[in-house]
Protein backbone atom coordinates (compact mmCIF):
# COMPACT_ATOMS: atom_id res chain seq x y z
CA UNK A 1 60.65 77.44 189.73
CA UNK A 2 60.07 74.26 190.76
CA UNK A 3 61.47 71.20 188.50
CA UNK A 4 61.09 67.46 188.95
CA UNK A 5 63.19 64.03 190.75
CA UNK A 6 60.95 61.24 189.72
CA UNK A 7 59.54 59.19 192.73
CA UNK A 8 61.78 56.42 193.48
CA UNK A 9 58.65 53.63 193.40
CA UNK A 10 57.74 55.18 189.93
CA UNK A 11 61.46 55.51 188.71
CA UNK A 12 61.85 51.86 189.32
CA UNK A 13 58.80 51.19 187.14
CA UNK A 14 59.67 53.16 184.55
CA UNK A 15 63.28 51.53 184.24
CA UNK A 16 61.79 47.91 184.01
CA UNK A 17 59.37 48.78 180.76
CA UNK A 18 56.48 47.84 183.04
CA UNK A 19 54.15 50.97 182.55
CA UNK A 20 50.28 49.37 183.54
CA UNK A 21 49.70 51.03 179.69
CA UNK A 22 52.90 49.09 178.45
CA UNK A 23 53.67 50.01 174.53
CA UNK A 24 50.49 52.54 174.66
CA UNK A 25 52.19 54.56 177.50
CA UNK A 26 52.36 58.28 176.51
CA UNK A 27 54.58 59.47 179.16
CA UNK A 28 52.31 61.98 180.65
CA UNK A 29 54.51 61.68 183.38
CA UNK A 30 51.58 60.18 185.89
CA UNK A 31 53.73 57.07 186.64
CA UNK A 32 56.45 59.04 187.72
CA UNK A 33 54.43 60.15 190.98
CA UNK A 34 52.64 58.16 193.78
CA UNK A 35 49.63 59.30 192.23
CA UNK A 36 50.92 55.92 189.86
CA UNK A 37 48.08 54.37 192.04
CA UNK A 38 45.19 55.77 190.24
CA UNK A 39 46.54 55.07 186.86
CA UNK A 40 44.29 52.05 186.09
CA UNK A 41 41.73 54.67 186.53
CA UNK A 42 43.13 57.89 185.04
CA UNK A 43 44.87 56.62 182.08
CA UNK A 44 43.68 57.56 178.83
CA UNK A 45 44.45 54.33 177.47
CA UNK A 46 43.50 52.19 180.35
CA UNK A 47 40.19 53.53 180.97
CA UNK A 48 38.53 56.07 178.11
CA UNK A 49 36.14 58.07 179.85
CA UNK A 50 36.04 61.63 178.50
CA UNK A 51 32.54 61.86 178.44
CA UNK A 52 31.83 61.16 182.41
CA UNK A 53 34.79 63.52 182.61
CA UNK A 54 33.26 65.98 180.52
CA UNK A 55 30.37 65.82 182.15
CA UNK A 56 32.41 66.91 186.10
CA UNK A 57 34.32 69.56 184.26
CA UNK A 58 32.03 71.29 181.93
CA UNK A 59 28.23 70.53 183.18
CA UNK A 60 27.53 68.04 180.35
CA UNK A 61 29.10 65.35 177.61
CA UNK A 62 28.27 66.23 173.93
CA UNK A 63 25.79 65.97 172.37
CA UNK A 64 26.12 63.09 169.68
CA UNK A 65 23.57 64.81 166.98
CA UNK A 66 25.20 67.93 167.14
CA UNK A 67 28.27 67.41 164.99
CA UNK A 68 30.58 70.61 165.93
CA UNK A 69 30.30 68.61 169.31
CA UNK A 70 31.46 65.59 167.74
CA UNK A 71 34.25 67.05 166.38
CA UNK A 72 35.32 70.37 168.90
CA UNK A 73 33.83 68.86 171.91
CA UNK A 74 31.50 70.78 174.58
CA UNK A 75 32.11 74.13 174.15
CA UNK A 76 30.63 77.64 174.62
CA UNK A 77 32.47 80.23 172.04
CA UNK A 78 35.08 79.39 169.48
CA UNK A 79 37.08 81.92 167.79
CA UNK A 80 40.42 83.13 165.73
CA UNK A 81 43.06 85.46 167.61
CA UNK A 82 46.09 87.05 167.48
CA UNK A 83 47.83 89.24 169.68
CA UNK A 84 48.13 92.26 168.95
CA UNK A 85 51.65 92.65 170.19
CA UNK A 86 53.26 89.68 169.25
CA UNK A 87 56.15 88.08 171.97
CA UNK A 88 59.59 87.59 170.52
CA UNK A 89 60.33 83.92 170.04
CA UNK A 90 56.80 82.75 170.71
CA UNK A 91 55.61 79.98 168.39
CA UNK A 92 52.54 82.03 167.07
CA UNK A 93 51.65 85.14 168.77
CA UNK A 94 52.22 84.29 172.24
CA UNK A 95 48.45 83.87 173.41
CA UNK A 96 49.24 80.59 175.75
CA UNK A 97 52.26 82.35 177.81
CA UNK A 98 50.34 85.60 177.88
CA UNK A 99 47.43 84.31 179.52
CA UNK A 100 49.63 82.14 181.78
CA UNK A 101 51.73 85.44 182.80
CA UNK A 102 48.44 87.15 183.40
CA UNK A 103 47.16 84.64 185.60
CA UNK A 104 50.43 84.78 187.70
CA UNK A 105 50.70 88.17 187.83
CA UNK A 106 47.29 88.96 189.15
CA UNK A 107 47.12 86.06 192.08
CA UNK A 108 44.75 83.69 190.52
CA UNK A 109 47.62 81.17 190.49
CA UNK A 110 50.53 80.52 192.47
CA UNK A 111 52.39 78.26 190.00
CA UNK A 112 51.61 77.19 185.92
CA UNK A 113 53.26 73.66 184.96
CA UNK A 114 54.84 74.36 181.63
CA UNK A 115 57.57 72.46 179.91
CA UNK A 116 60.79 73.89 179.38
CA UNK A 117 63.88 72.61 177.03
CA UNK A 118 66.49 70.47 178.94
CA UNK A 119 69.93 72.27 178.65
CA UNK A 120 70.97 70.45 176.64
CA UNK A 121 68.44 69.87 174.04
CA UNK A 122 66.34 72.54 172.41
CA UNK A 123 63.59 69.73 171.93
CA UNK A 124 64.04 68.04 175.47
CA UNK A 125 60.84 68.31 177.26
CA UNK A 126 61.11 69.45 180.92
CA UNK A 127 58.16 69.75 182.93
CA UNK A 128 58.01 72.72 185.69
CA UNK A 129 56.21 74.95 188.07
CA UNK A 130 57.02 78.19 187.25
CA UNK A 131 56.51 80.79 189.68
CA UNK A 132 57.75 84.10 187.81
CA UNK A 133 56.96 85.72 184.10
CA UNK A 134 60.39 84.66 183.19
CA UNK A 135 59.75 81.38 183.96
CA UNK A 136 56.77 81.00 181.91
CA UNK A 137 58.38 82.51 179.08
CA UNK A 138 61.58 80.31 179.09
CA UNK A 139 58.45 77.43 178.23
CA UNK A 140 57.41 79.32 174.95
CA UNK A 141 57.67 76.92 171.76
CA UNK A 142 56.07 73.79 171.48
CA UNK A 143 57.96 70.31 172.23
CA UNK A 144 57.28 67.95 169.80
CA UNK A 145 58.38 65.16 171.95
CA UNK A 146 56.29 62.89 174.29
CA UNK A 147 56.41 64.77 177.73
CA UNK A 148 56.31 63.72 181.13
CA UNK A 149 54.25 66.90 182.33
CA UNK A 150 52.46 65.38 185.32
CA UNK A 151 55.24 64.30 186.61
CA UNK A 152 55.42 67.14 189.03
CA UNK A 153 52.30 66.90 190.49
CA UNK A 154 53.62 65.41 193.67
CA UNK A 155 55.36 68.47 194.15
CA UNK A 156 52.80 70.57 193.64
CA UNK A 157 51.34 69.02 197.36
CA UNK A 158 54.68 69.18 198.94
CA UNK A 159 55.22 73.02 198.47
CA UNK A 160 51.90 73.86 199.44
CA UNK A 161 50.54 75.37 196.47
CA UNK A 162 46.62 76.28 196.31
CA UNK A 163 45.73 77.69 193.25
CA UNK A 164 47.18 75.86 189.69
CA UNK A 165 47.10 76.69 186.01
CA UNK A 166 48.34 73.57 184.32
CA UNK A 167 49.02 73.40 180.42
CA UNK A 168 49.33 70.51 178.41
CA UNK A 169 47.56 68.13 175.84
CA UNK A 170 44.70 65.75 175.90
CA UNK A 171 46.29 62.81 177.17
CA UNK A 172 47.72 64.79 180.02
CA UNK A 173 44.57 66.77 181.39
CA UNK A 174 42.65 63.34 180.88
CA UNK A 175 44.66 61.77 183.54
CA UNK A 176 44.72 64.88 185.62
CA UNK A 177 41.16 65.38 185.31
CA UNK A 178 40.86 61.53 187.20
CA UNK A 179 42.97 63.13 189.76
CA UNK A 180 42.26 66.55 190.33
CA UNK A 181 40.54 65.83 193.68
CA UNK A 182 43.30 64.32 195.22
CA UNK A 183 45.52 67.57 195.08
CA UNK A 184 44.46 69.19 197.73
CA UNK A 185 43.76 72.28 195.48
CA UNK A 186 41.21 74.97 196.06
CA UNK A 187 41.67 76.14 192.37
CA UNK A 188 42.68 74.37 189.07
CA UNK A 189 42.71 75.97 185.75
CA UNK A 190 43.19 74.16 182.77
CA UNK A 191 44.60 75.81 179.14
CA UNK A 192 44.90 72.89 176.41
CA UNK A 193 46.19 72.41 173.00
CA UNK A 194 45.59 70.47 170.34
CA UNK A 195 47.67 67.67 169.92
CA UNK A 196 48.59 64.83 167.36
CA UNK A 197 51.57 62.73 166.38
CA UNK A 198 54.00 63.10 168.75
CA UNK A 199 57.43 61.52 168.91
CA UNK A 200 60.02 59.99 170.91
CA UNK A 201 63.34 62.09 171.07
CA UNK A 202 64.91 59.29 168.36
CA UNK A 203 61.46 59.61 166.25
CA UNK A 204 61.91 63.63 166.62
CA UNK A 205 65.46 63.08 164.90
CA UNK A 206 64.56 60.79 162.33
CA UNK A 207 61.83 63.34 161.44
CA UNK A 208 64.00 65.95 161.08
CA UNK A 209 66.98 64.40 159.24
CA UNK A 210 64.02 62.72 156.70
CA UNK A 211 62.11 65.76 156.26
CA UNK A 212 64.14 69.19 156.79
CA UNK A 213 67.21 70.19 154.81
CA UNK A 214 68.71 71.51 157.87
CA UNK A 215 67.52 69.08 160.66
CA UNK A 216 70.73 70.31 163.52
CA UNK A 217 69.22 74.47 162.77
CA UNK A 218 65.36 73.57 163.31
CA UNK A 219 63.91 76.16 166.47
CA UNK A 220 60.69 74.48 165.81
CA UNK A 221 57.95 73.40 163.18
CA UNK A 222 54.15 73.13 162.73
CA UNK A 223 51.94 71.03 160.17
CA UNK A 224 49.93 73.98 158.68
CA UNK A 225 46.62 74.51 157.39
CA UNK A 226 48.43 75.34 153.76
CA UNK A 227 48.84 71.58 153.94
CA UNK A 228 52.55 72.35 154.13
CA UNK A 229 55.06 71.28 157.20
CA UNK A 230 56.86 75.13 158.14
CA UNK A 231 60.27 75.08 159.76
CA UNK A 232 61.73 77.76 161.21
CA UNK A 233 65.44 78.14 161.10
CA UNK A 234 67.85 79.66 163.51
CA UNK A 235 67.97 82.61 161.34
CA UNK A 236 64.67 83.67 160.99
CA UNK A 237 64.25 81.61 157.81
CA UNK A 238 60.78 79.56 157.05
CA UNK A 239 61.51 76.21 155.38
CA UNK A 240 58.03 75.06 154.15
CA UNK A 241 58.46 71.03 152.94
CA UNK A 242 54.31 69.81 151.42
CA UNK A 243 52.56 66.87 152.85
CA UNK A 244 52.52 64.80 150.13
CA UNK A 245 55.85 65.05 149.39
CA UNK A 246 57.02 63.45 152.93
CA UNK A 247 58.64 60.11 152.92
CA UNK A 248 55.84 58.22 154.52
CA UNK A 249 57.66 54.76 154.04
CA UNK A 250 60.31 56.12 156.49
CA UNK A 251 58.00 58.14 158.58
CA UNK A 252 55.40 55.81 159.48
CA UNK A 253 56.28 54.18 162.59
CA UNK A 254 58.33 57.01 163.89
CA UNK A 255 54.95 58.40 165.86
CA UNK A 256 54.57 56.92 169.53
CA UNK A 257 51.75 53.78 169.56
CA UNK A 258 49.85 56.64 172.03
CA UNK A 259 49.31 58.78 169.62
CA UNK A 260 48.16 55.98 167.02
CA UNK A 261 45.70 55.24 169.54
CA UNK A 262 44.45 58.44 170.37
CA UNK A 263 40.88 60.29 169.75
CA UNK A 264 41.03 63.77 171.85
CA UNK A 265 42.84 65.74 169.17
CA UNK A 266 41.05 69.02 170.34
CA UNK A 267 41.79 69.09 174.13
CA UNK A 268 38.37 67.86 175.26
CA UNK A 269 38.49 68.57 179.06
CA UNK A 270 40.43 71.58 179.53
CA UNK A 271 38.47 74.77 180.50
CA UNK A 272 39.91 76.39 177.29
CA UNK A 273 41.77 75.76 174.36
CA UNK A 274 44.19 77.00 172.16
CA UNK A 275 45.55 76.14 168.69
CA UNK A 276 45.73 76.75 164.95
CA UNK A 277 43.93 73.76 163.55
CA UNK A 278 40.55 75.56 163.01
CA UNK A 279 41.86 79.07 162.56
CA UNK A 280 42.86 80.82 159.21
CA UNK A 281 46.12 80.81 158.40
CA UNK A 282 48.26 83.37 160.93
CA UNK A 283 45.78 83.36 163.27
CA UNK A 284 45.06 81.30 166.58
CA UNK A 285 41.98 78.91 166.99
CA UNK A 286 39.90 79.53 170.65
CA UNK A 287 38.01 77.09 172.08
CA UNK A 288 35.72 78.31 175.61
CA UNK A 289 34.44 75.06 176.85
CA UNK A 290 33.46 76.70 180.10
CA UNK A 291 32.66 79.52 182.44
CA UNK A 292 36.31 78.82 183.70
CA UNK A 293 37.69 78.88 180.58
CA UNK A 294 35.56 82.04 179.51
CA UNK A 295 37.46 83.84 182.64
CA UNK A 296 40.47 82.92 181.78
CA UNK A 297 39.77 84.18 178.00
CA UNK A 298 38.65 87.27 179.35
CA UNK A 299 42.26 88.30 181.23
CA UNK A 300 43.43 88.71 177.78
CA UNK A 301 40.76 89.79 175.58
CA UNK A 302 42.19 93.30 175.48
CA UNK A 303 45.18 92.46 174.08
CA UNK A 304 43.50 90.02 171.41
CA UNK A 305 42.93 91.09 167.58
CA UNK A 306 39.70 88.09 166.80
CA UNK A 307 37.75 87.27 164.16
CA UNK A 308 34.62 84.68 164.08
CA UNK A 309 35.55 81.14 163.22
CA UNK A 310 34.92 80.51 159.30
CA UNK A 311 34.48 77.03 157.46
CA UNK A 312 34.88 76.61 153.72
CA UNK A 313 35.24 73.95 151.35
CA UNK A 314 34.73 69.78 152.00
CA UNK A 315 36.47 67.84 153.22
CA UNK A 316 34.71 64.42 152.18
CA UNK A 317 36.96 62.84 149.10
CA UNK A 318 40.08 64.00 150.27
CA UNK A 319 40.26 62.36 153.58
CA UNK A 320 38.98 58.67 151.53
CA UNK A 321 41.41 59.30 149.59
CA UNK A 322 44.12 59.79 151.87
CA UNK A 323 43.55 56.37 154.10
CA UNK A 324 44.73 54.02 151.80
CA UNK A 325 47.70 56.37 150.27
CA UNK A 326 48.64 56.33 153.74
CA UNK A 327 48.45 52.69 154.06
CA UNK A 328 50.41 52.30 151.33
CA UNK A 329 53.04 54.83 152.18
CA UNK A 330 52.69 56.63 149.00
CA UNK A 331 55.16 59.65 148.59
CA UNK A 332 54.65 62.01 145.29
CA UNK A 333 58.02 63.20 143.72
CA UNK A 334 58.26 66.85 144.89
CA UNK A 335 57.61 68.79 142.11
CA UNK A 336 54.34 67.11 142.44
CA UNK A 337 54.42 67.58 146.11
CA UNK A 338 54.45 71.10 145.55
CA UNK A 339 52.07 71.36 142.27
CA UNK A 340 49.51 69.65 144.31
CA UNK A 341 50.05 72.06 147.49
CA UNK A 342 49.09 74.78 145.82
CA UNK A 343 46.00 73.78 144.33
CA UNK A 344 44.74 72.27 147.35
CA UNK A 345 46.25 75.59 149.27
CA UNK A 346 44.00 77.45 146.65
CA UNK A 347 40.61 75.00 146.72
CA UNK A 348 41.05 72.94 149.71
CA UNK A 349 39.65 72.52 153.13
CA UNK A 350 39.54 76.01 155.48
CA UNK A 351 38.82 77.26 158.94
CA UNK A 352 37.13 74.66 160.78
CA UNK A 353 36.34 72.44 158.00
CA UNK A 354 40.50 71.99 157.61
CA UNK A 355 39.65 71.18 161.58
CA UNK A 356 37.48 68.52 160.61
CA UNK A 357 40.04 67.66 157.69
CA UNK A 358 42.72 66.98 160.19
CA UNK A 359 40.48 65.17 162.47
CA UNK A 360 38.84 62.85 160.16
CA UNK A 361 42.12 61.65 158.68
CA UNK A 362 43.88 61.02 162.26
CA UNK A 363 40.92 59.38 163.59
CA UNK A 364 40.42 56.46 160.55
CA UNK A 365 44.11 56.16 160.76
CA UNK A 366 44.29 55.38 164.63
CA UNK A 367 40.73 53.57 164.56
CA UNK A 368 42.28 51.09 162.04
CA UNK A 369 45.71 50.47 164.14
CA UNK A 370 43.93 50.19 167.27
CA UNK A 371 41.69 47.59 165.01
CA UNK A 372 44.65 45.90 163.87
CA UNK A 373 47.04 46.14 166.50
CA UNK A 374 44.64 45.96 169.48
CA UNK A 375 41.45 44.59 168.65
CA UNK A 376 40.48 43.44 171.91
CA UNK A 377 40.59 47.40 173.00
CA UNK A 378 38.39 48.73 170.24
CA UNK A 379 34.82 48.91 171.84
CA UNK A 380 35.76 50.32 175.30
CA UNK A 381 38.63 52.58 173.85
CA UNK A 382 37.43 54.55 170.72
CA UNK A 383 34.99 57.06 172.10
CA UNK A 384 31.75 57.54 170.67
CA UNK A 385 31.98 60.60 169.02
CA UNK A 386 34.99 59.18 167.43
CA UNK A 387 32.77 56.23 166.25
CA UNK A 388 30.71 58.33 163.97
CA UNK A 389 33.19 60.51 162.65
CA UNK A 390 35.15 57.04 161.17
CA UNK A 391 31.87 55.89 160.20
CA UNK A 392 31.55 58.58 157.56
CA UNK A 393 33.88 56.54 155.53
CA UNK A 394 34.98 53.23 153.64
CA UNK A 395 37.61 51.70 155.39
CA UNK A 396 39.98 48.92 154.28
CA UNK A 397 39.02 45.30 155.47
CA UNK A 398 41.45 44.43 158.51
């Protein structure tokens, strides 16, 4: 295994608050390299160009009438999975760290960058190259926390490695996408997943102590398509807290300006994806968005229990209704909280249309603080996909 020493130049940087994406910075760890001279390039909030980048990793950008493109991105298959032999402690079934063992175990890869936990923090993101099974599976669990995952891509030159599988979220694979040539790699793989509303360590605390009745015993937690946040306990035991009964007031600034400002929920330039977000409930969501991707899929296809993708219900009047309760940081009492749960659990939004749920609400939320809080960004930053999904719907006057 191979950890991380950020580069002195980049070190020094990061210690004076002078990231080139200042407040937007989402730590993808980029800056901590010498590749921190292609940033005005790569950076996902410097320069927004996932459809030219699309267009080098999968063939072609989407296609703006077709609205599953819109929302999913380019793609070939989508699916729901499980594994049929679930690994201990995994998040969900294990799908990610299966594939990435496979991978390893077969030679397509020499290394996977993962993130591990610090030592001393269950939640402390620490980016590797793991080299052995064991390694990958130490990175099982999501980190809820912004994470410096490119960080050891420097490394990855200096011990000679050929052949990569790199994990991580949008922001990430953007900015590794912009680099990928200058690796001196003769194979890259990409596995993504979905990502929204990340934290900083503090904002991960705060979270916890506002939301969970046992913050210090959290393993980890997942906003799920029951419309209910699940924590799981220490021992075993599922803590399930509704949206609508979060303190919003309290919770509202605790996500990182990035991820305000972000519009590639769904992964959009890794060779395959995988999540829950369009998925039934239990069960994985697979996005192929490439021949790549579809032979990476294919390792573990054996081992997979899938299902087609399913959509049911709309959508529409529950995401306008939801931007200006968010605005005004409206939290029902929880009895109400949970009353409302249920009937939503029972007539709401499933499948992919919870998908577009999910994306619809996250996109007019960040459209309108990138509007208010950046105006002079909004043309050249919210992608045009994004565009017509927020144009669906009323938004308040800025």
């Amino acid at each position: 295994m191979t950890s991380v020493q950020p580069h002195k130049k980049a070190k020094a940087l990061k210690s004076s608050s002078r990231r080139p994406a200042k407040e937007l910075c989402s730590e993808c760890g980029l800056c901590d390299t010498y590749y921190i001279h292609y940033v005005k390039e790569a950076c996902a909030f410097l320069n927004q160009q996932i459809a030219d980048l699309e267009a080098e990793a999968h063939g072609r950008s989407r296609d703006l009438e077709q609205w599953d493109d819109c929302y999913f991105g380019v793609h070939q298959t989508m699916m729901a999975a499980r594994k049929q032999q679930p690994i201990e402690g995994a998040q969900w079934t294990g799908i990610v760290s299966s594939l990435a063992i496979e991978m390893l175990n077969r030679g397509w890869v020499e290394g996977v960058v993962c993130v591990q936990n610090t030592e001393s923090d269950r939640f402390g993101p620490q980016p590797v190259i793991a080299r052995t099974p064991e390694e990958i599976l130490a990175a099982r669990v999501n980190k809820p926390t912004l994470s410096p995952n490119l960080s050891v891509l420097e490394l990855v030159e200096q011990s000679g490695l050929k052949k990569l599988l790199v994990i991580g979220v949008g922001c990430q694979i953007q900015a590794l996408r912009a680099v990928q040539d200058k690796l001196g790699l003769e194979k890259l793989y990409v596995l993504g997943t979905p990502c929204v509303d990340n934290v900083s360590r503090d904002g991960l605390q705060k979270f916890l102590e506002t939301t969970s009745r046992s913050p210090e015993t959290v393993v980890h937690y997942e906003f799920m398509q029951d419309f209910r946040v699940h924590f799981k306990h220490e021992d075993g035991s599922i803590e399930k807290v509704p949206f609508f009964g979060l303190n919003t007031k309290e919770l509202k600034d605790v996500f990182a300006p990035s991820c305000l400002s972000c519009f590639d929920y769904v992964n959009s330039l890794a060779d395959l994806v995988v999540g829950y977000m369009g998925a039934p409930f239990g069960w994985q969501w697979i996005v192929v968005r490439n021949d790549r991707g579809q032979e990476m899929l294919d390792l573990v296809m054996d081992q997979l229990e899938t299902q087609p993708v399913m959509s049911k219900g709309d959508r529409r009047a529950a995401v306008q209704q939801s931007i200006p309760a968010y605005e005004k940081g409206v939290t029902l009492p929880m009895w109400a909280a949970q009353l409302m749960g249920v009937v939503i659990e029972k007539i709401g939004p499933k499948g992919l249309e919870y998908a577009r749920f999910s994306i619809d609400s996250h996109f007019t939320r960040n459209y309108l603080y990138v509007q208010r809080n950046h105006p002079e960004k909004l043309a050249d930053h919210v992608p045009d996909y994004a565009q017509r999904i927020v144009g669906q719907y009323q938004l308040p006057q800025s």
